[in-house]
C-alpha atoms as a PDB file:
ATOM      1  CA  UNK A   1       0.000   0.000   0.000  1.00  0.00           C
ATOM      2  CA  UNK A   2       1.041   3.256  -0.721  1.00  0.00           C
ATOM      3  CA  UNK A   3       0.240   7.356   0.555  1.00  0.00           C
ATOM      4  CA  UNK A   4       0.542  10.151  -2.277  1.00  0.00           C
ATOM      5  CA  UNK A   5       1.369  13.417  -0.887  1.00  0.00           C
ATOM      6  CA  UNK A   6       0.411  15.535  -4.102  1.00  0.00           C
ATOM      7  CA  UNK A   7       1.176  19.371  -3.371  1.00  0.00           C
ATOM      8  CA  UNK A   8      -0.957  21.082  -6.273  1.00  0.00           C
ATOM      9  CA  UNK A   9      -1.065  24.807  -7.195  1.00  0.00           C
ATOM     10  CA  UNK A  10      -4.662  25.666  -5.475  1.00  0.00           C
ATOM     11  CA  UNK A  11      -5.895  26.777  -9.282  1.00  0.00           C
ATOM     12  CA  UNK A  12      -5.153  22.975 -10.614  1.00  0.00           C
ATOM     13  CA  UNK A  13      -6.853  21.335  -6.693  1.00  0.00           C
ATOM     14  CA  UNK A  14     -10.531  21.469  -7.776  1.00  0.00           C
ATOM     15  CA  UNK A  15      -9.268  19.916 -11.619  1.00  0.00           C
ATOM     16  CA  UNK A  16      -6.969  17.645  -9.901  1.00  0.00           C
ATOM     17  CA  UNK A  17      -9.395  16.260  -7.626  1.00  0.00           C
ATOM     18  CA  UNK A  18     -12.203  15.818 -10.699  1.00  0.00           C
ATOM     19  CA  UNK A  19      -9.901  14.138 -12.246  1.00  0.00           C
ATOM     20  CA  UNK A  20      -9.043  11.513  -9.397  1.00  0.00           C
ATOM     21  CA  UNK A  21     -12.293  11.037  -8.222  1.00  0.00           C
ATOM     22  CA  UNK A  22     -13.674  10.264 -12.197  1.00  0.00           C
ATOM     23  CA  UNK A  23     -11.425   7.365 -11.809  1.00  0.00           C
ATOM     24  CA  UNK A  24     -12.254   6.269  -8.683  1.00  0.00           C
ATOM     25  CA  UNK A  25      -9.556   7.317  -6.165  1.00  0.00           C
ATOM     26  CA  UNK A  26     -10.493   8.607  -3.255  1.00  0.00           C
ATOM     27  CA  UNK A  27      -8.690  11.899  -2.252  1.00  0.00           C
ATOM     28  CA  UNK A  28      -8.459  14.423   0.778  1.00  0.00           C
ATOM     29  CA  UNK A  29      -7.397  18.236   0.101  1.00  0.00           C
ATOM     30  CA  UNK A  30      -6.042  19.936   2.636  1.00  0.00           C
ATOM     31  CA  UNK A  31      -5.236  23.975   2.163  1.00  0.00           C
ATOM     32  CA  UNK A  32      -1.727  24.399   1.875  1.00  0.00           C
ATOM     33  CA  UNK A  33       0.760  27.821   1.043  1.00  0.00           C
ATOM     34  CA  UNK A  34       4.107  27.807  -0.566  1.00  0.00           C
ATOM     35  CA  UNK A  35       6.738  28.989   1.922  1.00  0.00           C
ATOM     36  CA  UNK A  36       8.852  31.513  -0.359  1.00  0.00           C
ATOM     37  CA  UNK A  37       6.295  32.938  -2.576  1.00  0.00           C
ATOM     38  CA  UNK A  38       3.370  32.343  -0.393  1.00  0.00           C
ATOM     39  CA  UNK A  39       0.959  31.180  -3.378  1.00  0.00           C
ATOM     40  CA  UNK A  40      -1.574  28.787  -2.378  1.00  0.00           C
ATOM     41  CA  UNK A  41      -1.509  25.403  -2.807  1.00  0.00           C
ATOM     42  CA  UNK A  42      -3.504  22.539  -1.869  1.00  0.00           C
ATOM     43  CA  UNK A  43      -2.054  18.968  -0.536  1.00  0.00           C
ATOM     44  CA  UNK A  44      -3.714  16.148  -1.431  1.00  0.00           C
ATOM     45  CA  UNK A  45      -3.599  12.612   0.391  1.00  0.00           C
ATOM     46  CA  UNK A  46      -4.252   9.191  -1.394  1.00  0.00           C
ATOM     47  CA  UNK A  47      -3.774   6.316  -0.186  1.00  0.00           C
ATOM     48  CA  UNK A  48      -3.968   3.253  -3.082  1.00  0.00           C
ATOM     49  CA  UNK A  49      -2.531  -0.491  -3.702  1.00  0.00           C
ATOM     50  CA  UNK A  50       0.674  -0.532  -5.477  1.00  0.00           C
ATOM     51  CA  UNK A  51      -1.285  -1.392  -8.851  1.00  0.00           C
ATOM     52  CA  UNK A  52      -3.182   2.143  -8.620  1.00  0.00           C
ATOM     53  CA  UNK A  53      -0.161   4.337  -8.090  1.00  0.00           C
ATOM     54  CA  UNK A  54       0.932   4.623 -11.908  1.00  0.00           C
ATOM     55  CA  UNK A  55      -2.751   5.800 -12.941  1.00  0.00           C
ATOM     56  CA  UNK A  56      -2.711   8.626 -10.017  1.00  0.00           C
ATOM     57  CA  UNK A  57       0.543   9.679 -10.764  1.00  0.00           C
ATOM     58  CA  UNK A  58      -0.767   9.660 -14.809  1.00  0.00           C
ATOM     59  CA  UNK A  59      -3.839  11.567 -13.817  1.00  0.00           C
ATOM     60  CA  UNK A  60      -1.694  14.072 -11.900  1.00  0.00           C
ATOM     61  CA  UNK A  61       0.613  15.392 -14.314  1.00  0.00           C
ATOM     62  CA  UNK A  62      -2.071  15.915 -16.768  1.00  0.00           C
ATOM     63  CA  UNK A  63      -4.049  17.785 -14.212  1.00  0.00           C
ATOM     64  CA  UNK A  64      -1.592  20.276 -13.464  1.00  0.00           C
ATOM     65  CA  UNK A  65       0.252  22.528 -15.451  1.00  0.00           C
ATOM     66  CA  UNK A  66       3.084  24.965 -14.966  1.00  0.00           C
ATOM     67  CA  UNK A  67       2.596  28.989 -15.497  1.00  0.00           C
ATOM     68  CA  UNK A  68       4.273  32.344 -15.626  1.00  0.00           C
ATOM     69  CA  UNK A  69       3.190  34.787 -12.795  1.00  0.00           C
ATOM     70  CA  UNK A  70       3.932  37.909 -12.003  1.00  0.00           C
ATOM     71  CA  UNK A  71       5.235  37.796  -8.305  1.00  0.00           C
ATOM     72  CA  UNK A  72       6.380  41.006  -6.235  1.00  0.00           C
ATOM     73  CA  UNK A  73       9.915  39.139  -4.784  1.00  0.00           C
ATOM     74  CA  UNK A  74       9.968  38.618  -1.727  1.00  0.00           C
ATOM     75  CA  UNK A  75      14.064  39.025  -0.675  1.00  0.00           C
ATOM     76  CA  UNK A  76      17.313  40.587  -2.471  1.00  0.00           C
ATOM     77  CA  UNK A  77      18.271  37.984  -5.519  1.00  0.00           C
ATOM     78  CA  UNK A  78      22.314  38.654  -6.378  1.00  0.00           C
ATOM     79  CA  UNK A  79      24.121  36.739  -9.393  1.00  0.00           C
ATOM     80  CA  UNK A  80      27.872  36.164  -9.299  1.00  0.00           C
ATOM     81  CA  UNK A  81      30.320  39.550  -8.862  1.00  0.00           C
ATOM     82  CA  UNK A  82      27.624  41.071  -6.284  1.00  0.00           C
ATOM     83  CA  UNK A  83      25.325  42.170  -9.403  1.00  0.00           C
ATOM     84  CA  UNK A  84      21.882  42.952  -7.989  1.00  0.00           C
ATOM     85  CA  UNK A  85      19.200  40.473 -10.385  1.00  0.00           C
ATOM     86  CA  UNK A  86      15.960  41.684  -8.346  1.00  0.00           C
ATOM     87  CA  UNK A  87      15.187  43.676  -5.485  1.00  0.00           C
ATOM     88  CA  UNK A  88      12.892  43.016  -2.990  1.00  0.00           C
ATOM     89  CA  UNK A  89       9.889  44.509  -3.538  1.00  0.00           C
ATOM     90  CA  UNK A  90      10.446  43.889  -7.836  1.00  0.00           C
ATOM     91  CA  UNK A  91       7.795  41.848  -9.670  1.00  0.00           C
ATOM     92  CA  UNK A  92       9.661  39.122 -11.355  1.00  0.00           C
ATOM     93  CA  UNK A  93       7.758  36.055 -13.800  1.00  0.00           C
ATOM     94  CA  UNK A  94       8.161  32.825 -11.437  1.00  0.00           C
ATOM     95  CA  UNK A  95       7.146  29.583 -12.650  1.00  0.00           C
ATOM     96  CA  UNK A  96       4.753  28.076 -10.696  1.00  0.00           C
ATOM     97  CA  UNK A  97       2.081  24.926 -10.542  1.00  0.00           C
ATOM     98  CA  UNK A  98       2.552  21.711 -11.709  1.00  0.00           C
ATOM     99  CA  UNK A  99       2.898  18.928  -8.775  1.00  0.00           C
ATOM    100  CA  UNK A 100       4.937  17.872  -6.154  1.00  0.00           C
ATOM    101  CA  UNK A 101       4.667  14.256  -5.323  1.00  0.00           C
ATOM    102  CA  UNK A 102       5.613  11.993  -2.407  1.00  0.00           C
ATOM    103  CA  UNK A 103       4.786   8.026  -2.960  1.00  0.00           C
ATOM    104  CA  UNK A 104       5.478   6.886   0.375  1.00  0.00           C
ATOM    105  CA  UNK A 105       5.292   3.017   1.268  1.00  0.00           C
ATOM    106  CA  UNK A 106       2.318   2.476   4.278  1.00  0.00           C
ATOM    107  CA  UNK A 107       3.480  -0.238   6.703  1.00  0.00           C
ATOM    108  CA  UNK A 108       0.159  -0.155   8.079  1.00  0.00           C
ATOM    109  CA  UNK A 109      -3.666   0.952   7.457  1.00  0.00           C
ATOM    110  CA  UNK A 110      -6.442   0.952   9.652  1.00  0.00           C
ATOM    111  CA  UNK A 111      -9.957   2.568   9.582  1.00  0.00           C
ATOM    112  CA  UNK A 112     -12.415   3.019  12.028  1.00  0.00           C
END
């Protein structure tokens, strides 16, 4: 048995979770944020058989997609030779979306 930590840009969650449950995985959100830029994300916890894992992990990258955003920075970015990139304070395009994912083996499952 396996738990999928999916951490989801929160404009993919509702998609991502459509998606999941169409196919019959069950899936719990919980409301996340991203720790540098502060976007908002959602986490999402399923926990399948070994033989469901591929199809989840299938259904999540098509879900999700990676975007361009403008994003006032946060901190002082320098390059090499002390040469100031962005200020803090700057809008800079960030990437950001797509999925992070954690397949993590369960030794044990119980439910109540």
């Amino acid at each position: 048995m396996k738990l999928i930590l999916a951490i989801v840009h929160a404009d993919d969650a509702t998609g991502v979770i459509q998606a999941l449950t169409e196919a019959g995985l069950r899936v719990t959100r919980i409301a996340t944020e991203g720790g540098w830029l502060r976007q908002k994300s959602a986490t999402l916890l399923l926990g399948l058989q070994d033989a469901q894992v591929p199809r989840a992990l299938t259904l999540l990258k098509r879900a999700t997609q990676r975007r361009k955003v403008p994003v006032a920075v946060p901190v002082h970015l320098s390059a090499p030779l002390g040469q100031t990139v962005i200020s803090s304070g700057q809008e800079a395009d960030i990437e950001v979306g797509g999925a992070t994912v954690f397949v993590l083996n369960v030794e044990r499952l119980e439910q109540y």
